[in-house]
N, C-alpha and C. Protein backbone atom coordinates (compact mmCIF):
# COMPACT_ATOMS: atom_id res chain seq x y z
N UNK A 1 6.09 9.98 3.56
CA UNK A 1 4.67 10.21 3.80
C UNK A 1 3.92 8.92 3.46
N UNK A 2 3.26 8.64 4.36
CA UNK A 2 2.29 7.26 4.14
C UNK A 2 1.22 7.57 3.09
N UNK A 3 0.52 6.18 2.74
CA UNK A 3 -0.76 6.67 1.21
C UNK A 3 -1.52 7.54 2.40
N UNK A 4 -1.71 7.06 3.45
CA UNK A 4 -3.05 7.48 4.13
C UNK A 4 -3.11 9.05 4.25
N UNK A 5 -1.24 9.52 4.15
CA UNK A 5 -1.59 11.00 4.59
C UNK A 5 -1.54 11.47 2.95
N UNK A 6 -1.01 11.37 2.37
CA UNK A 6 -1.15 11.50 1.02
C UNK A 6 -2.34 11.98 0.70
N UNK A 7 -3.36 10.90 0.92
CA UNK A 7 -5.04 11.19 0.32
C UNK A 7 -5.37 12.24 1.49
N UNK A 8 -5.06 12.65 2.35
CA UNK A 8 -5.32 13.54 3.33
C UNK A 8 -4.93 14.78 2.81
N UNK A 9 -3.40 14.82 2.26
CA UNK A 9 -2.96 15.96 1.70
C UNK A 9 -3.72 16.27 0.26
N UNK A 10 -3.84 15.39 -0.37
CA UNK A 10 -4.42 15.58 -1.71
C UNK A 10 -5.70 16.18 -1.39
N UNK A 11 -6.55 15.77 -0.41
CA UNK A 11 -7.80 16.24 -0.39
C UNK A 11 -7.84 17.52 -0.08
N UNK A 12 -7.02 18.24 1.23
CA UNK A 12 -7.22 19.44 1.37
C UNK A 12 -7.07 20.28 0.58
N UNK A 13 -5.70 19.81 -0.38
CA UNK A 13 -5.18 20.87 -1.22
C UNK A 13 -6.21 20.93 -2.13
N UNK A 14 -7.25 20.33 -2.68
CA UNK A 14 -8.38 20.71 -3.31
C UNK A 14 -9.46 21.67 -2.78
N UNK A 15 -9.17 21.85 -1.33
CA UNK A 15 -10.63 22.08 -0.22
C UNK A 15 -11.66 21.51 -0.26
N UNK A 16 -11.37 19.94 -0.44
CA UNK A 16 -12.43 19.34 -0.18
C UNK A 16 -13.00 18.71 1.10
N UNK A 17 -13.76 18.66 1.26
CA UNK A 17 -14.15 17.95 3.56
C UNK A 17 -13.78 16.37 2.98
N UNK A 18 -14.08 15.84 3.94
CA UNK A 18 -14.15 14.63 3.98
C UNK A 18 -15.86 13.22 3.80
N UNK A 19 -16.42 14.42 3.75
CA UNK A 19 -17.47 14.77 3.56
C UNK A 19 -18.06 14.18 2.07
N UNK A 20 -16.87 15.43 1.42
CA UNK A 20 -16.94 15.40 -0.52
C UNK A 20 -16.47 14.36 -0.61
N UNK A 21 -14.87 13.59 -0.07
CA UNK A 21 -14.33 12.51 -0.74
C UNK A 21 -15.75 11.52 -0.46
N UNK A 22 -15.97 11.64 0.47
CA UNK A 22 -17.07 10.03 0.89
C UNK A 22 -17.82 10.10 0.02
N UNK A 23 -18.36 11.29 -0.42
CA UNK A 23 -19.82 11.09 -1.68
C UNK A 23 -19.33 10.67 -2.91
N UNK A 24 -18.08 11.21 -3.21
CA UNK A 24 -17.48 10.79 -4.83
C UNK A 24 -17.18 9.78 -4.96
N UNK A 25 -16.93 8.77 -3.26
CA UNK A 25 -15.95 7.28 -3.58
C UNK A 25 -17.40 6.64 -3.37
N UNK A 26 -18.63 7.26 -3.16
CA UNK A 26 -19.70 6.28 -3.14
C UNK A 26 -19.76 5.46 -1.16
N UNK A 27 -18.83 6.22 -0.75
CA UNK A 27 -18.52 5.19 0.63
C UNK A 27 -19.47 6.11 1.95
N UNK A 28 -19.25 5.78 3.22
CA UNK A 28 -19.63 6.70 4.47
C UNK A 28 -18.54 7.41 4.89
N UNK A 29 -18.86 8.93 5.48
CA UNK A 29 -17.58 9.43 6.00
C UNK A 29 -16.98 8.83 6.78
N UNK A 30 -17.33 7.82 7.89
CA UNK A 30 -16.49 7.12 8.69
C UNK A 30 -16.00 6.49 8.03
N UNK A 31 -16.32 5.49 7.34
CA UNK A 31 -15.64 4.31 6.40
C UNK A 31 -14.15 5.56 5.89
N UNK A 32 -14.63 6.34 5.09
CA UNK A 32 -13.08 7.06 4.56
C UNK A 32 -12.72 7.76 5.33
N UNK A 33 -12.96 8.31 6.52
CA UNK A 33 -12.35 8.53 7.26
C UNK A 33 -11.41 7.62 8.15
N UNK A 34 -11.61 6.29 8.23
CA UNK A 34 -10.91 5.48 8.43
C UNK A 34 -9.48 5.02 7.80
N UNK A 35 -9.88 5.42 6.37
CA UNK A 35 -8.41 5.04 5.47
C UNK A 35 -7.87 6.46 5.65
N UNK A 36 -8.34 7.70 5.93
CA UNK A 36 -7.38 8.78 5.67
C UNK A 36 -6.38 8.65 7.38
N UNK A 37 -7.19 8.04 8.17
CA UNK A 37 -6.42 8.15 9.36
C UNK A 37 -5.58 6.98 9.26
N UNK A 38 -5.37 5.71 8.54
CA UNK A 38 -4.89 4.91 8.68
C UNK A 38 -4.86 3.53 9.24
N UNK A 39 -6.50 4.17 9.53
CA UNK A 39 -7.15 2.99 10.81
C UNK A 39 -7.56 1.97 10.24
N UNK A 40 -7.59 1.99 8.89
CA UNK A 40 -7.78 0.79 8.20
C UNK A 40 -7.04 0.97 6.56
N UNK A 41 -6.90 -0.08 6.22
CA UNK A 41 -5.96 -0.21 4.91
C UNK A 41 -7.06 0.02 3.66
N UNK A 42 -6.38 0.72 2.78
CA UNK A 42 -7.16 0.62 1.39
C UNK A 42 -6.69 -0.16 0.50
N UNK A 43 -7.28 -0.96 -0.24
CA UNK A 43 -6.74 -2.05 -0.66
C UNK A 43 -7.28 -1.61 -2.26
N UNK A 44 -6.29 -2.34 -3.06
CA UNK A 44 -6.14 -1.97 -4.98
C UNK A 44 -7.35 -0.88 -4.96
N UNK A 45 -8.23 -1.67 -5.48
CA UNK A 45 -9.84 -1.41 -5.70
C UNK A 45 -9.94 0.18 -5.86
N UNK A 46 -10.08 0.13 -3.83
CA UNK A 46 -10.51 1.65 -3.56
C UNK A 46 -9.27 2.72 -3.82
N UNK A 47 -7.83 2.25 -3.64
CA UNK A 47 -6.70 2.76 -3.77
C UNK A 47 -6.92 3.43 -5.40
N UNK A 48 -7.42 2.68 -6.45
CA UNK A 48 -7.44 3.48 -7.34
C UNK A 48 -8.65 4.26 -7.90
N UNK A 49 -9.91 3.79 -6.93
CA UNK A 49 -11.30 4.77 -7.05
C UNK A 49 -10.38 5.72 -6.32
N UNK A 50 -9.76 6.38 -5.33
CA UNK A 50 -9.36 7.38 -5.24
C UNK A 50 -8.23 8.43 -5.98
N UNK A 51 -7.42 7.46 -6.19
CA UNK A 51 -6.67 8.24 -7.24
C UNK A 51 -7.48 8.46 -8.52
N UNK A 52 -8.67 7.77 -9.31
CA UNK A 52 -9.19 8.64 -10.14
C UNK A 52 -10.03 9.71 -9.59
N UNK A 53 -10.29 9.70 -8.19
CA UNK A 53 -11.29 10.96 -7.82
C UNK A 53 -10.38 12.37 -7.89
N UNK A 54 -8.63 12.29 -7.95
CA UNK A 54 -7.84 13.07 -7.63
C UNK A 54 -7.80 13.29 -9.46
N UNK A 55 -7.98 12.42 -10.15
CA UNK A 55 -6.90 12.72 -11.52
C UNK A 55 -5.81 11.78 -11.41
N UNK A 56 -5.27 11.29 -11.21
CA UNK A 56 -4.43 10.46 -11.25
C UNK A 56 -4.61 8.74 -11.20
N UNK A 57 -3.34 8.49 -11.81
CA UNK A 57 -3.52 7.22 -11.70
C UNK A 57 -2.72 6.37 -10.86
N UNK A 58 -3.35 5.27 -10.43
CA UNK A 58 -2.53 4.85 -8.89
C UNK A 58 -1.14 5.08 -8.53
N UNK A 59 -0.44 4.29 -9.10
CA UNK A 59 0.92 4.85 -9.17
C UNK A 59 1.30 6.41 -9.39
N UNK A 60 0.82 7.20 -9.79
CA UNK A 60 0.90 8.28 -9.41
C UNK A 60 0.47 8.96 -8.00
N UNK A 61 -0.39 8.59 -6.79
CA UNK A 61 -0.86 8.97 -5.90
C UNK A 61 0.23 7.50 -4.80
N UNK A 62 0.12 6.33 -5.11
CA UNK A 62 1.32 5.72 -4.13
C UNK A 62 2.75 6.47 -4.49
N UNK A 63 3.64 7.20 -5.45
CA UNK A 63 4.83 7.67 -5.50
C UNK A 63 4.42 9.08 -5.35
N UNK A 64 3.32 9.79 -4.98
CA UNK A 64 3.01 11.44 -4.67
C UNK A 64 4.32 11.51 -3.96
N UNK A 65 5.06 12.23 -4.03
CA UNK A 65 5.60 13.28 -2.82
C UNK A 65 7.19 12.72 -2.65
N UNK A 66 7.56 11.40 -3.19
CA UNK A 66 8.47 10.34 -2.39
C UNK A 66 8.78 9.57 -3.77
N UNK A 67 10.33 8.90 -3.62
CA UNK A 67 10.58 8.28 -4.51
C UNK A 67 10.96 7.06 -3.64
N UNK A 68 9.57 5.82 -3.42
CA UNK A 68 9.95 4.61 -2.51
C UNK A 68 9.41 3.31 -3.52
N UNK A 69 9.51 2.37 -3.39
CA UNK A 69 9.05 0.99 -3.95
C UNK A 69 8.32 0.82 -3.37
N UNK A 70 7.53 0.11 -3.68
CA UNK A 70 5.87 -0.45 -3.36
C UNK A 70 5.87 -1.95 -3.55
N UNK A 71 5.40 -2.63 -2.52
CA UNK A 71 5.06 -3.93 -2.58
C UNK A 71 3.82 -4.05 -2.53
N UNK A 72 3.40 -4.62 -3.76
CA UNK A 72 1.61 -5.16 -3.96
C UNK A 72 1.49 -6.57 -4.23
N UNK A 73 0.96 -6.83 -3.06
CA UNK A 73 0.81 -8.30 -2.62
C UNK A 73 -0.08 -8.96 -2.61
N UNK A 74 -0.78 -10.10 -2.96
CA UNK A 74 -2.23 -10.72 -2.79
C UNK A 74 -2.20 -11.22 -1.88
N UNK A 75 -3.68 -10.59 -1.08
CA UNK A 75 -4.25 -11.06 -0.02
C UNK A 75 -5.28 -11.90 0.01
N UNK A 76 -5.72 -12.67 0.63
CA UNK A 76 -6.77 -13.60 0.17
C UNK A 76 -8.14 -13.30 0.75
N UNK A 77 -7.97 -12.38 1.34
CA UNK A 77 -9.50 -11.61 2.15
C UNK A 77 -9.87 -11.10 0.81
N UNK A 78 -9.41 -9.80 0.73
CA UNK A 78 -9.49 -8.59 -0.22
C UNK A 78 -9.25 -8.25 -1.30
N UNK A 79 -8.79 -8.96 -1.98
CA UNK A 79 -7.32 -8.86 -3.18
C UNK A 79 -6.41 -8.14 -3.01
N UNK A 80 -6.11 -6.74 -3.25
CA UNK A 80 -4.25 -6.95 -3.09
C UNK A 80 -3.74 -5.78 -2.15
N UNK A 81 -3.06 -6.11 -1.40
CA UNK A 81 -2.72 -5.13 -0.34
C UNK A 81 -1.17 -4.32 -1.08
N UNK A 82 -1.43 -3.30 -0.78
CA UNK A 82 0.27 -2.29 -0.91
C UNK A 82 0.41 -1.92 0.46
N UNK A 83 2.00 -2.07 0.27
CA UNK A 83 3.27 -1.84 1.37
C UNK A 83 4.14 -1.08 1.01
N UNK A 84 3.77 0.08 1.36
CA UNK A 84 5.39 0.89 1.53
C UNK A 84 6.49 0.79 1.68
N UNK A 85 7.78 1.32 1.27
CA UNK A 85 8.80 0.82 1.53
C UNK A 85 9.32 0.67 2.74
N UNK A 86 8.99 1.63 3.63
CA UNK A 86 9.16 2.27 4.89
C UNK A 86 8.68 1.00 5.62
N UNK A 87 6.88 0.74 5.46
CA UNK A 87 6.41 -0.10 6.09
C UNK A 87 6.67 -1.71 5.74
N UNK A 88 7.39 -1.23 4.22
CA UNK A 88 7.83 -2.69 4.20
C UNK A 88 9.53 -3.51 5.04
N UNK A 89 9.97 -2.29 5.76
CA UNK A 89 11.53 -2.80 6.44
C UNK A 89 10.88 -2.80 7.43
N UNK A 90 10.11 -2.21 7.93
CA UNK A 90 9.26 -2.68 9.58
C UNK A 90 8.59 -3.90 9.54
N UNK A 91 7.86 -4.58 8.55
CA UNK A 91 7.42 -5.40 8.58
C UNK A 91 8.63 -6.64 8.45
N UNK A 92 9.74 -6.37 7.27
CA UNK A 92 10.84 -7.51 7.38
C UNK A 92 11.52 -7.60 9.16
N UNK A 93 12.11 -6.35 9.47
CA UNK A 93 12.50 -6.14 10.82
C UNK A 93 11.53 -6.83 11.86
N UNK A 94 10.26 -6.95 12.07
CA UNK A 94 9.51 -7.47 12.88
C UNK A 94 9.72 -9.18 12.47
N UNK A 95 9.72 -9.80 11.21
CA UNK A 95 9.66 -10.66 11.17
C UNK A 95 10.77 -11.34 11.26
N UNK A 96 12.38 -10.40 10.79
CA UNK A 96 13.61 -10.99 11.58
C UNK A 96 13.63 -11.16 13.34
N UNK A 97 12.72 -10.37 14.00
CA UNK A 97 12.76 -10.56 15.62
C UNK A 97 11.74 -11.96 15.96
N UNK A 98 11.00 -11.92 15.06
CA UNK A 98 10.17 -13.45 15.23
C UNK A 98 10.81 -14.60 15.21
N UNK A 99 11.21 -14.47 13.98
CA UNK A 99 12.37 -15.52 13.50
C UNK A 99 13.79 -16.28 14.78
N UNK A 100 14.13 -15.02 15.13
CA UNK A 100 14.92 -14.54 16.59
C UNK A 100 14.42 -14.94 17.76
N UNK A 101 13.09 -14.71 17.65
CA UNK A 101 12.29 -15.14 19.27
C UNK A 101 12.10 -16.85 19.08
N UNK A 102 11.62 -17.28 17.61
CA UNK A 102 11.28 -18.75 17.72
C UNK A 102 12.36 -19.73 17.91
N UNK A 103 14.05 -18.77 17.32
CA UNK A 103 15.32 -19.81 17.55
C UNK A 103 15.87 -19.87 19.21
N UNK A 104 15.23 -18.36 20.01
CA UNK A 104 15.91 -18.86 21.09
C UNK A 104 14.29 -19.57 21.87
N UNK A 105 13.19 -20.18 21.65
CA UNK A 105 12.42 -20.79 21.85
C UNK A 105 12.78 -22.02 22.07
N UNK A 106 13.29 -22.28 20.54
CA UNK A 106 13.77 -23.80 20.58
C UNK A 106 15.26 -24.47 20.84
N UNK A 107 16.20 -23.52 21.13
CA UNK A 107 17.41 -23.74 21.96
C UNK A 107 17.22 -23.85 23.29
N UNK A 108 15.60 -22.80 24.18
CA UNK A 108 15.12 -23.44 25.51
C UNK A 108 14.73 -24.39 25.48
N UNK A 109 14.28 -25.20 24.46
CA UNK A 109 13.10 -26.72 24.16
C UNK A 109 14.35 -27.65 24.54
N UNK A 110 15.45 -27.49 23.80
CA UNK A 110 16.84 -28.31 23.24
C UNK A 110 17.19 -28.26 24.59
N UNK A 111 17.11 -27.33 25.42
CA UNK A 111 18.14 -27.44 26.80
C UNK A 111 17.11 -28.45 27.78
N UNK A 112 16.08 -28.19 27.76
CA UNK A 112 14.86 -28.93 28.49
C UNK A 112 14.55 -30.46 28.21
N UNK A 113 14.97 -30.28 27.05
CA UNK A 113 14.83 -32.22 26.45
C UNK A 113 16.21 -32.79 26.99
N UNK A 114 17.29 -31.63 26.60
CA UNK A 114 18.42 -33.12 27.28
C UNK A 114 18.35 -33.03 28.36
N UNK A 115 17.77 -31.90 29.57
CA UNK A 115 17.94 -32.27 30.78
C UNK A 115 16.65 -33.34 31.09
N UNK A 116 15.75 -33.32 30.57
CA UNK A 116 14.78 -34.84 30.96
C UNK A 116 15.28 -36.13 30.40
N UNK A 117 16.42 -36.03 29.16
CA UNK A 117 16.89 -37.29 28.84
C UNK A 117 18.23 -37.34 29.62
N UNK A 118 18.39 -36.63 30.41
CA UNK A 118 19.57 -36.25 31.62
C UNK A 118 18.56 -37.56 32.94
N UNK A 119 17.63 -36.65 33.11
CA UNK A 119 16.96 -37.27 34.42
C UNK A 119 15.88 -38.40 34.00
N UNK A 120 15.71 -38.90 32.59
CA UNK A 120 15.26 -40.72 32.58
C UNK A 120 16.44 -41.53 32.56
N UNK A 121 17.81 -40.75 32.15
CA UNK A 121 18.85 -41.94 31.97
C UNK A 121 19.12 -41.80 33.77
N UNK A 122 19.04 -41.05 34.32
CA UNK A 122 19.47 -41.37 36.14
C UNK A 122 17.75 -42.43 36.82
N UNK A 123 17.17 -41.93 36.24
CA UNK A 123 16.28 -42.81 36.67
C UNK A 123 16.71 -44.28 36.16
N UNK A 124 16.63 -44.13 35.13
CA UNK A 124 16.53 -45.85 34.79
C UNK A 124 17.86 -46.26 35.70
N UNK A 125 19.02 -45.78 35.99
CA UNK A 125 19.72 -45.96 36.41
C UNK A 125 19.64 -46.46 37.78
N UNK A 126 18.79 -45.75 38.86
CA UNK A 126 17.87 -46.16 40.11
C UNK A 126 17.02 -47.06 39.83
N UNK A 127 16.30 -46.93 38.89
CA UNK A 127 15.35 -48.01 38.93
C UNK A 127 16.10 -49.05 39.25
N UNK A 128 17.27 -49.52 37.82
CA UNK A 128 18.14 -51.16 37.91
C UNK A 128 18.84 -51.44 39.35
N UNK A 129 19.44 -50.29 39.65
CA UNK A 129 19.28 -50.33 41.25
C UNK A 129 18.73 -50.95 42.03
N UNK A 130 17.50 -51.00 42.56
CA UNK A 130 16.16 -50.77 42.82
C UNK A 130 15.91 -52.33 42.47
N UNK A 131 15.62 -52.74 41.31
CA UNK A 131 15.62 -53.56 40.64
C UNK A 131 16.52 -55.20 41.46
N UNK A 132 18.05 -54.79 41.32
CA UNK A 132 18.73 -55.39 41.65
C UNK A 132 18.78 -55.83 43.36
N UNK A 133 18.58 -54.46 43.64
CA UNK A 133 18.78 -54.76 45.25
C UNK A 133 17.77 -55.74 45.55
N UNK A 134 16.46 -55.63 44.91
CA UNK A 134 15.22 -56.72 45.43
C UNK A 134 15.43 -57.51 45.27
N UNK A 135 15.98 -58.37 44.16
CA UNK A 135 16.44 -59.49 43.56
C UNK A 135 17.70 -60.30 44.65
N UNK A 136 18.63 -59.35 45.34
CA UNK A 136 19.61 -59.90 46.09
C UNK A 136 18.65 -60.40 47.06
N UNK A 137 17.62 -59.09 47.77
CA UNK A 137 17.22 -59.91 48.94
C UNK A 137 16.53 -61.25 49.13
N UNK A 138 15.50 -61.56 47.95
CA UNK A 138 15.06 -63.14 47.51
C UNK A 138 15.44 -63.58 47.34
């Protein structure tokens, strides 16, 4: 279960709207309605204004339900972003296919350079040609 549905689950099971969370975190219902859908990240700060709106303390509301590791990372926008474990092998996995896309990038670069140092060494080769033949005819 992601944080986002977490605070979703936590809230109902209180019967609270979304409504109540927005007035207690001080925020707009869209604004928290945004982190319960996922549409935007909650970062330290608000991550633990909500877990005290629940009773709990952060780490208790990121391990609700699930026994996963958490990566809390500094961001330089916001201060500190958390990553799920889940979302943290999607994020390594995406960045092993990057990694993947930029090596066969530059094995096309590598094939493209020797074939132009393929076709200046035949040139220069015509040129002296070229070169020579004028020289015979004067």
């Amino acid at each position: 279960m992601k944080v986002h549905e977490k605070i979703r689950f936590l809230r109902e099971s209180k019967n609270w709207s979304q409504e109540d969370m927005a007035a207690k975190l001080n925020m707009s219902v869209s604004g928290y309605s945004k982190i319960e859908r996922g549409a935007t990240k909650a970062y330290i700060p608000k991550l633990e204004q909500i877990a005290e709106t629940f009773d709990m303390d952060l780490m208790e509301l990121l391990s609700f339900g699930e026994k996963h590791v958490y990566l809390i990372s500094e961001n330089s926008n916001n201060g500190c972003n958390v990553i799920g474990s889940s979302e943290l092998a999607f994020e390594i996995q995406k960045l092993q296919l990057t990694v993947q896309h930029k090596d066969e990038l530059l094995a096309q670069q590598k094939e493209r350079l020797d074939g132009q140092k393929q076709e200046i060494a035949v040139l220069k080769e015509m040129l002296g040609l070229l070169k020579n033949t004028q020289s015979e005819r004067q």
